[in-house]
C-alpha atoms as a PDB file:
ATOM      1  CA  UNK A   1      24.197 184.408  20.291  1.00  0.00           C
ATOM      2  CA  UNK A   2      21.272 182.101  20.576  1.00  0.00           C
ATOM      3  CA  UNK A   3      20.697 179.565  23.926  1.00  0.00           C
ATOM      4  CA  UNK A   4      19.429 176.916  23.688  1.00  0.00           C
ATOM      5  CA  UNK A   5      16.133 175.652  26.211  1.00  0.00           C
ATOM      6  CA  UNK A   6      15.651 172.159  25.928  1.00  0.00           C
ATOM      7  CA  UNK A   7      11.691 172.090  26.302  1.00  0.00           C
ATOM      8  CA  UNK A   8       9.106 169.526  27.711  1.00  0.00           C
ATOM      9  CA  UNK A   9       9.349 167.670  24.443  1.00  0.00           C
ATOM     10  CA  UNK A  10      12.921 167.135  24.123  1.00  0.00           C
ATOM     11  CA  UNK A  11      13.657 166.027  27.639  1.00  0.00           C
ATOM     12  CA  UNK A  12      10.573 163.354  27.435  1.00  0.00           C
ATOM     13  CA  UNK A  13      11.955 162.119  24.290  1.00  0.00           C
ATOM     14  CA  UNK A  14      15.501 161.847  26.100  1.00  0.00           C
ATOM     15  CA  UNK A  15      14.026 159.948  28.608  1.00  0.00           C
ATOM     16  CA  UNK A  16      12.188 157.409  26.862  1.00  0.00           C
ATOM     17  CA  UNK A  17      15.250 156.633  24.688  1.00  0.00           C
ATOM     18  CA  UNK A  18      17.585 156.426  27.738  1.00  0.00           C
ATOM     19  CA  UNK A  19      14.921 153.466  29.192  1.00  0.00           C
ATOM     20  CA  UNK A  20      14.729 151.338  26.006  1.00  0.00           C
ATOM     21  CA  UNK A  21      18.458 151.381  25.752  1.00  0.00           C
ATOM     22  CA  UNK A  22      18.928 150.321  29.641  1.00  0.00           C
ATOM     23  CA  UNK A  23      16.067 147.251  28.502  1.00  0.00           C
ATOM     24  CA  UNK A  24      17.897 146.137  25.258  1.00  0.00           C
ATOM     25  CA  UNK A  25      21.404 146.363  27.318  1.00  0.00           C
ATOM     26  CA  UNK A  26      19.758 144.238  30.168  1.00  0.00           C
ATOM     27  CA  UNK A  27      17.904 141.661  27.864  1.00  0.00           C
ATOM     28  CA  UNK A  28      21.147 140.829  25.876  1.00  0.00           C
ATOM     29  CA  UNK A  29      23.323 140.404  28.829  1.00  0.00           C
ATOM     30  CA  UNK A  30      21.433 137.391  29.977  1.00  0.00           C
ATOM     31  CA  UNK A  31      22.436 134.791  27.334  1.00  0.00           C
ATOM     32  CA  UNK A  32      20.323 131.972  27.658  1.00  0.00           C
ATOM     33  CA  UNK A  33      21.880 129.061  29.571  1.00  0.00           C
ATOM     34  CA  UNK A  34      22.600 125.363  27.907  1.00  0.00           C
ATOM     35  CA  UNK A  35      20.944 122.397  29.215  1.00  0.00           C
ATOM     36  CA  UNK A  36      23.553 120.453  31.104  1.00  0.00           C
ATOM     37  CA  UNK A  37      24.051 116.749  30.290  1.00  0.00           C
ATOM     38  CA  UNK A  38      21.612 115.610  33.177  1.00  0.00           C
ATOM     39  CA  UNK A  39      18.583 117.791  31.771  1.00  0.00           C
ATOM     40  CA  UNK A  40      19.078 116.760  28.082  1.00  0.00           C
ATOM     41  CA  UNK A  41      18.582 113.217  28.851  1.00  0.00           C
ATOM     42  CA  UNK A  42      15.955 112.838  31.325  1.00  0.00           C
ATOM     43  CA  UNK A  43      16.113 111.569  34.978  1.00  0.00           C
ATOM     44  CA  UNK A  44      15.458 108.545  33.694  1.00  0.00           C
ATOM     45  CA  UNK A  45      18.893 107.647  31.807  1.00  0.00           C
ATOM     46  CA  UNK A  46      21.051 106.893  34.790  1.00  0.00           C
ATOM     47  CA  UNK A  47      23.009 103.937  34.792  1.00  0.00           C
ATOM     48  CA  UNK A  48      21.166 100.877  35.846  1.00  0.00           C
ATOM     49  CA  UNK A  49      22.350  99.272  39.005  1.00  0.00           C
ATOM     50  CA  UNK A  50      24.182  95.621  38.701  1.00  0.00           C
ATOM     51  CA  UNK A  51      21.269  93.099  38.963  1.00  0.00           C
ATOM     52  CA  UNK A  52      18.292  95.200  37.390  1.00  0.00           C
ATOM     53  CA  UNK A  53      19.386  94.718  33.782  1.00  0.00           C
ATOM     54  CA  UNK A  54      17.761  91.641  33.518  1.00  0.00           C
ATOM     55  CA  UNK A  55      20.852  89.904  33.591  1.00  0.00           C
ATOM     56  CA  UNK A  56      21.171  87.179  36.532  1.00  0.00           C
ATOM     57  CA  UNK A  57      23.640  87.780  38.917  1.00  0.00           C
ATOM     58  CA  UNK A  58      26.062  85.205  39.655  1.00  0.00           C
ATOM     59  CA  UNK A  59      24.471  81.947  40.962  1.00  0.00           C
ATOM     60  CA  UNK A  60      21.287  83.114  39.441  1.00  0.00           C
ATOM     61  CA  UNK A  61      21.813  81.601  35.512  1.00  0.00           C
ATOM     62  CA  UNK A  62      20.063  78.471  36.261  1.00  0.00           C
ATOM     63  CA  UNK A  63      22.981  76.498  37.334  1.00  0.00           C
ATOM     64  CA  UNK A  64      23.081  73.933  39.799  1.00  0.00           C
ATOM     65  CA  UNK A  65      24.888  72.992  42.828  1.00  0.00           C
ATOM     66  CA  UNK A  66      27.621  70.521  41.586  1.00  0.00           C
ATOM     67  CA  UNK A  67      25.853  68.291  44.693  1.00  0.00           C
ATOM     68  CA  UNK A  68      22.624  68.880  42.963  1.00  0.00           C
ATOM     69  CA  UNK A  69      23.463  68.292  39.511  1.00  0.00           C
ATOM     70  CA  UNK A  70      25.068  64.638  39.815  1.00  0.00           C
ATOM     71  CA  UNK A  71      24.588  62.689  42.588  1.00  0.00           C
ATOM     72  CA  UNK A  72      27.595  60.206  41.811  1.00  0.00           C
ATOM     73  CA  UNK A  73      26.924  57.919  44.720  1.00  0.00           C
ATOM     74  CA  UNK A  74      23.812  57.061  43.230  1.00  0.00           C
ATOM     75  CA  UNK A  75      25.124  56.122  39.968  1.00  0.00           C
ATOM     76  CA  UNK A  76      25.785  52.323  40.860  1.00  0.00           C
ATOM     77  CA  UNK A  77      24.480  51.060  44.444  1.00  0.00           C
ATOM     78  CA  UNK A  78      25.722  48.622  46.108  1.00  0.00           C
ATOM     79  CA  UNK A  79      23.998  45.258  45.947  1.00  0.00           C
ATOM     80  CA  UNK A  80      23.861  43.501  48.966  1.00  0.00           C
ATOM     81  CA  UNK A  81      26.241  41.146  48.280  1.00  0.00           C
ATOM     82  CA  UNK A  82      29.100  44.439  48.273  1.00  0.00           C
ATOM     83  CA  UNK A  83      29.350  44.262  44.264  1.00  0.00           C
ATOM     84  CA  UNK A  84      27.825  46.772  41.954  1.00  0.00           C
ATOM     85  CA  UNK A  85      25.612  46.279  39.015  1.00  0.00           C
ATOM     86  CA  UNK A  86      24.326  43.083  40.328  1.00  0.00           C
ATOM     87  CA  UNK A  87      27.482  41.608  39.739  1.00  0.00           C
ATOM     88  CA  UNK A  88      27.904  38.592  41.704  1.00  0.00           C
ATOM     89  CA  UNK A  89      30.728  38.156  43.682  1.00  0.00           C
ATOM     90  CA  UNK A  90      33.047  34.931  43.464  1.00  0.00           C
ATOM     91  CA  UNK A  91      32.404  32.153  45.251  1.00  0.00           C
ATOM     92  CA  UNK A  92      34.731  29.331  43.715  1.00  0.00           C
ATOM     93  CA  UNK A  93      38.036  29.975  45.032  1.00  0.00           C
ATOM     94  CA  UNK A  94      41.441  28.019  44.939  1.00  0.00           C
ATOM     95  CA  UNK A  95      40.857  24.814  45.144  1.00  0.00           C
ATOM     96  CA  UNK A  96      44.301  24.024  46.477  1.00  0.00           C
ATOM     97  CA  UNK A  97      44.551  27.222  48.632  1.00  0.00           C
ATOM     98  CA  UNK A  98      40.820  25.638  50.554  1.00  0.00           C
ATOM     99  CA  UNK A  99      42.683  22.838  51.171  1.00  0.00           C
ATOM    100  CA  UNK A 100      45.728  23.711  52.441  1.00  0.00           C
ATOM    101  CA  UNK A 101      44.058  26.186  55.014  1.00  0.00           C
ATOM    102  CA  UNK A 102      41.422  23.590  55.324  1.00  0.00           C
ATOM    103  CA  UNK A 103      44.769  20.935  56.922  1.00  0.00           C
ATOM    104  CA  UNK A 104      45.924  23.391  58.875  1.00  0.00           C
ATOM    105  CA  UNK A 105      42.162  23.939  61.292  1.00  0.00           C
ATOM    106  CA  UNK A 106      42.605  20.354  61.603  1.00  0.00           C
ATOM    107  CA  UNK A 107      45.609  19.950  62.724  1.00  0.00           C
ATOM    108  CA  UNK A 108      45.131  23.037  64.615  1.00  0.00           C
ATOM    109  CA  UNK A 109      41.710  21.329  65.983  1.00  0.00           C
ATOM    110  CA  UNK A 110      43.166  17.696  67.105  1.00  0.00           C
ATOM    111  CA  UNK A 111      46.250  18.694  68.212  1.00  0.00           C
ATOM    112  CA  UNK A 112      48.620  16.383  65.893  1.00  0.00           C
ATOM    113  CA  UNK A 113      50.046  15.952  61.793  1.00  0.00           C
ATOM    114  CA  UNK A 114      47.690  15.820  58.912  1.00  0.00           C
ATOM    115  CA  UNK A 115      48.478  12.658  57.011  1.00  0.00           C
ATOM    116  CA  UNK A 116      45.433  12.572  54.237  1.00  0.00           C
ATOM    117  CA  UNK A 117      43.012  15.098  52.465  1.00  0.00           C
ATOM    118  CA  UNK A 118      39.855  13.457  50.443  1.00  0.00           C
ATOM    119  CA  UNK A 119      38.361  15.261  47.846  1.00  0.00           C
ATOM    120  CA  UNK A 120      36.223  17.999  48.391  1.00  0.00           C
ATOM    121  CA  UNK A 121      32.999  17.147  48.781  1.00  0.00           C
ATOM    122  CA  UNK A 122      29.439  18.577  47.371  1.00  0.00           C
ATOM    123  CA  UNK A 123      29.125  20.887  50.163  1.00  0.00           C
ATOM    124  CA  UNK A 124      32.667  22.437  50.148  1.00  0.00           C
ATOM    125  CA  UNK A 125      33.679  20.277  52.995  1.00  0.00           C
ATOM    126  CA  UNK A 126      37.315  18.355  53.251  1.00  0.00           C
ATOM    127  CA  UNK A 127      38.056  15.584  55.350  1.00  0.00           C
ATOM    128  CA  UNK A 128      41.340  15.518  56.620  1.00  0.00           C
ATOM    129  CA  UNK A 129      43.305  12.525  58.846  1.00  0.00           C
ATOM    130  CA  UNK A 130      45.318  13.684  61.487  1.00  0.00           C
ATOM    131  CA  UNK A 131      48.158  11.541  63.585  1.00  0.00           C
ATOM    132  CA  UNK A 132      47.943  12.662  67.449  1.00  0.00           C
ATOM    133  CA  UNK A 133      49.647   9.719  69.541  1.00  0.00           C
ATOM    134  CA  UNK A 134      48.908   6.628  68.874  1.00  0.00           C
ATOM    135  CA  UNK A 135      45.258   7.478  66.779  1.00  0.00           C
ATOM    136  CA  UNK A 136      44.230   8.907  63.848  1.00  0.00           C
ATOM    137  CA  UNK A 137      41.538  11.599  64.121  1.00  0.00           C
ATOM    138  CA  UNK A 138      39.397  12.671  60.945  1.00  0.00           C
ATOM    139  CA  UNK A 139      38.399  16.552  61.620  1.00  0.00           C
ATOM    140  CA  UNK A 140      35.611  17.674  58.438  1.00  0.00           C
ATOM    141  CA  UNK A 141      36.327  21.223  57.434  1.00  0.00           C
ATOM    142  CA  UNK A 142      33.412  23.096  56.371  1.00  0.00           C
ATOM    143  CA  UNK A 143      33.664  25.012  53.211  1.00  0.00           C
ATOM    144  CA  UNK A 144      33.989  28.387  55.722  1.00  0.00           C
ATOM    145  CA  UNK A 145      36.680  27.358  57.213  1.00  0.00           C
ATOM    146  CA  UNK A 146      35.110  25.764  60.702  1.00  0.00           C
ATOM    147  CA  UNK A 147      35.323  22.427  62.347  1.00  0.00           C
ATOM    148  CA  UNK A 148      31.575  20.761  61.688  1.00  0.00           C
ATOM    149  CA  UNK A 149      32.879  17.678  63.330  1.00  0.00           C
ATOM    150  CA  UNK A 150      35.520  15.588  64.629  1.00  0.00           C
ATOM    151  CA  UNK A 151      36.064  11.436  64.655  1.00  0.00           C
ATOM    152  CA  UNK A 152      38.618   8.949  66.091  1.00  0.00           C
ATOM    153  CA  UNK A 153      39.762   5.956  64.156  1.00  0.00           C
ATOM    154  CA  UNK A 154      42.717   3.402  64.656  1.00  0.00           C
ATOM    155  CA  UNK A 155      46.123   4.174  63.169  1.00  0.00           C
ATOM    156  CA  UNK A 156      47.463   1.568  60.656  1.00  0.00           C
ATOM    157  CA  UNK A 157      51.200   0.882  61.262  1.00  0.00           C
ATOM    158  CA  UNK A 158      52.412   2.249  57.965  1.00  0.00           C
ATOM    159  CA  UNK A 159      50.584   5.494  58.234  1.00  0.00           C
ATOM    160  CA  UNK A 160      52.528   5.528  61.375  1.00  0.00           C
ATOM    161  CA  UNK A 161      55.950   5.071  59.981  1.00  0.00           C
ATOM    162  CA  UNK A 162      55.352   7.303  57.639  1.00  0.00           C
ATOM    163  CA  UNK A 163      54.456   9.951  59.192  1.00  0.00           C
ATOM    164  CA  UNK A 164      57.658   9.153  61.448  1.00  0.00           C
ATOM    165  CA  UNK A 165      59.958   9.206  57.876  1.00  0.00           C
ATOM    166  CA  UNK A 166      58.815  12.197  56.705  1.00  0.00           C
ATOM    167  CA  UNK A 167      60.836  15.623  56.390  1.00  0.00           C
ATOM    168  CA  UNK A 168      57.750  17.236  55.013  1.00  0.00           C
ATOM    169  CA  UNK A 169      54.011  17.687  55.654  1.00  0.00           C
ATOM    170  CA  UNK A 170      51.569  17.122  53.505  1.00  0.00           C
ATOM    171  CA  UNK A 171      50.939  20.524  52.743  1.00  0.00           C
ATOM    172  CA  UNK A 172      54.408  20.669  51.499  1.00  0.00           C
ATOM    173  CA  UNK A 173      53.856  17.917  49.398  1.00  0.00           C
ATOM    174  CA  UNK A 174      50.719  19.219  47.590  1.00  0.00           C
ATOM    175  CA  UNK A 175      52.868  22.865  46.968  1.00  0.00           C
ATOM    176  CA  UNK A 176      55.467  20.338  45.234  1.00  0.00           C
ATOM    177  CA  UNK A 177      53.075  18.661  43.364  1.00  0.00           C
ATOM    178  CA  UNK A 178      51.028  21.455  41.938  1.00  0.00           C
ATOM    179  CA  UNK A 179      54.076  23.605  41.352  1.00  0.00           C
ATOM    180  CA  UNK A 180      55.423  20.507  39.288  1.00  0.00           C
ATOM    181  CA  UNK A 181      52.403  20.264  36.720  1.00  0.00           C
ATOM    182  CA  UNK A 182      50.023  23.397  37.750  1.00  0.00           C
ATOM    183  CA  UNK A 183      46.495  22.448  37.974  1.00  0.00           C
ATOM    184  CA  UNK A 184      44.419  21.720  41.607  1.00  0.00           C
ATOM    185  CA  UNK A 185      44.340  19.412  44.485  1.00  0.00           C
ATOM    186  CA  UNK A 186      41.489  17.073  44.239  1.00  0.00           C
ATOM    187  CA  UNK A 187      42.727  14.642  47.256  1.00  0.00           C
ATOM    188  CA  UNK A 188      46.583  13.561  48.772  1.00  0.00           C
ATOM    189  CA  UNK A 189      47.703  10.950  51.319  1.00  0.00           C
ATOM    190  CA  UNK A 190      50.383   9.230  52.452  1.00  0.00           C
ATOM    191  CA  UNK A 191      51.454   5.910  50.774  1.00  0.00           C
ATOM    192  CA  UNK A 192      54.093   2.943  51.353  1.00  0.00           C
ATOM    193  CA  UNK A 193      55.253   0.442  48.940  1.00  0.00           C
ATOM    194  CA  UNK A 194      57.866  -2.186  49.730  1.00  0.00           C
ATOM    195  CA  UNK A 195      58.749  -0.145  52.948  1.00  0.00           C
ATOM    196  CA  UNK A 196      59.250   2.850  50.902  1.00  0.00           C
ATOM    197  CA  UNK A 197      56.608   6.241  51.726  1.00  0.00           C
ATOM    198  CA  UNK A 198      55.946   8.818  49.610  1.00  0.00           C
ATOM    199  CA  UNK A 199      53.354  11.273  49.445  1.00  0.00           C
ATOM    200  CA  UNK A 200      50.983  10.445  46.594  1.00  0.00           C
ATOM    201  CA  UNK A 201      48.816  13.772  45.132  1.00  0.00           C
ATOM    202  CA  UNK A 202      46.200  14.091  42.534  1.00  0.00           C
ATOM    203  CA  UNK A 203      45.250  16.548  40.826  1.00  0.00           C
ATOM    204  CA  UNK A 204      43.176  18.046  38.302  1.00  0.00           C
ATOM    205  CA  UNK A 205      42.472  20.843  36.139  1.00  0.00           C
ATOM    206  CA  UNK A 206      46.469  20.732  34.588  1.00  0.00           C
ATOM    207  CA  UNK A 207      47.675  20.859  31.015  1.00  0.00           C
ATOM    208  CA  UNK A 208      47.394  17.351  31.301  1.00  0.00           C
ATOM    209  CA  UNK A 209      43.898  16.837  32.382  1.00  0.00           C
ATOM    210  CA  UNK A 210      42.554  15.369  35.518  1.00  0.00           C
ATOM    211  CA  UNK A 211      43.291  12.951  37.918  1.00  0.00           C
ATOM    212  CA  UNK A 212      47.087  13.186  37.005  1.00  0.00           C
ATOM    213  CA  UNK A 213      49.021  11.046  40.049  1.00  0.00           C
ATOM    214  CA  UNK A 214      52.182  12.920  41.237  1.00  0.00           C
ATOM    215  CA  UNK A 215      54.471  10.926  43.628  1.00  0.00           C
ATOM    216  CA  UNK A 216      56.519  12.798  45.953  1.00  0.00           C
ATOM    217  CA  UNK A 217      59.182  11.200  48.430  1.00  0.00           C
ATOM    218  CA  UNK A 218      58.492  12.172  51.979  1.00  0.00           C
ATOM    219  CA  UNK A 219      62.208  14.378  51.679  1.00  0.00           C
ATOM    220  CA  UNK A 220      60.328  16.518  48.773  1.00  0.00           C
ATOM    221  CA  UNK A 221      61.766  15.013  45.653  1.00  0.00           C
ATOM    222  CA  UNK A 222      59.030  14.531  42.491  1.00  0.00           C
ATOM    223  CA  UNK A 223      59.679  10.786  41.885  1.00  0.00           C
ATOM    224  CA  UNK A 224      57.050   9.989  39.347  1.00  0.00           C
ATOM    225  CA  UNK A 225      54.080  11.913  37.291  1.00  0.00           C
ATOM    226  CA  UNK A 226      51.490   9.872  36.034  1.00  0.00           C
ATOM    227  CA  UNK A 227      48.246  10.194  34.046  1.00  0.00           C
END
């Protein structure tokens, strides 16, 4: 029977076969590793933070404050008269209305019962006669409403028993009057004939033109309209 020796050959050759199959075993075991999600796009492909898009934020689109977009109080200022637009406020007024506040500060002012109102004059004025005692007192009434001045006169006997007769004033009477045919005062006073007093009131501006005469009775009855 023959044995086997394994000579210097053989056990070199073993030896270099057992170290390349130890290198191939070692080099396929590593598989190469993927490239996660953050490597294959860069450190430059994160999200962008609100605000650096290039989009404006809230408040930054170019809008204005509602305060600074419209100013409404300057859109019509006040004049100095209190209107807008340079609209004039009314001066005219009720003619009627003047009047009847204008025999009431005269009364008020002398004290007694207004008997007469002229007609208005240019300035806005009234005159008005006024019964205190035993004379008559004409108190002007500016168109404002004051007292510009006061003077005493004598009373005429009929004005006096008239005044004594009556159950209404004369403001009364111009209310009856105008409410009877519409229009405006332009002057009243106190009137007799035969003994009889009534209130006599003209007026303008009605349906039936000016200077229409309307007769009241010093108890408040119309008694007569006349053009």
């Amino acid at each position: 029977m023959t044995t086997f020796k394994p000579t210097a050959l053989s056990a070199g050759f073993a030896l270099a076969l057992a170290l390349g199959l130890g290198g191939c075993s070692s080099e396929d075991a590593e598989a190469p590793t993927q490239p996660t999600a953050q490597d294959a796009v860069g450190d430059d492909t994160t999200a962008p933070e609100t605000g650096d898009t290039g989009t404006p934020a809230a408040g930054d689109a170019g809008t204005q404050d509602a305060g600074d977009s419209a100013n409404t109080g300057d859109a019509a200022e006040a004049t100095p008269d209190g209107t807008t637009d340079g609209t004039s406020a009314s001066t005219t007024g009720d003619a009627t209305a003047q009047a009847l506040q204008a025999i009431q500060t005269a009364e008020e002012e002398a004290g007694g019962t207004a008997y007469a109102i002229d007609d208005q004059d240019d300035d806005g004025s009234w005159e008005v006669d006024v019964v205190v005692g035993d004379r008559s007192v004409e108190v002007t009434v500016g168109a404002d409403g004051s007292v510009v001045g006061t003077e005493d006169d004598d009373l005429d006997d009929d004005d006096r028993a008239g005044v004594d007769a009556a159950t209404i004033t004369l403001s009364e009477a111009i209310e009856q009057a105008v409410g009877e045919v519409g229009g405006h005062l332009d002057e009243a006073e106190l009137d007799e004939d035969d003994g009889s007093h009534f209130w006599d009131v003209s007026l303008d501006g009605t349906d039936r033109g000016d200077d229409i005469e309307v007769t009241v009775s010093v108890t408040g009855e119309v008694l007569e309209i006349e053009n």
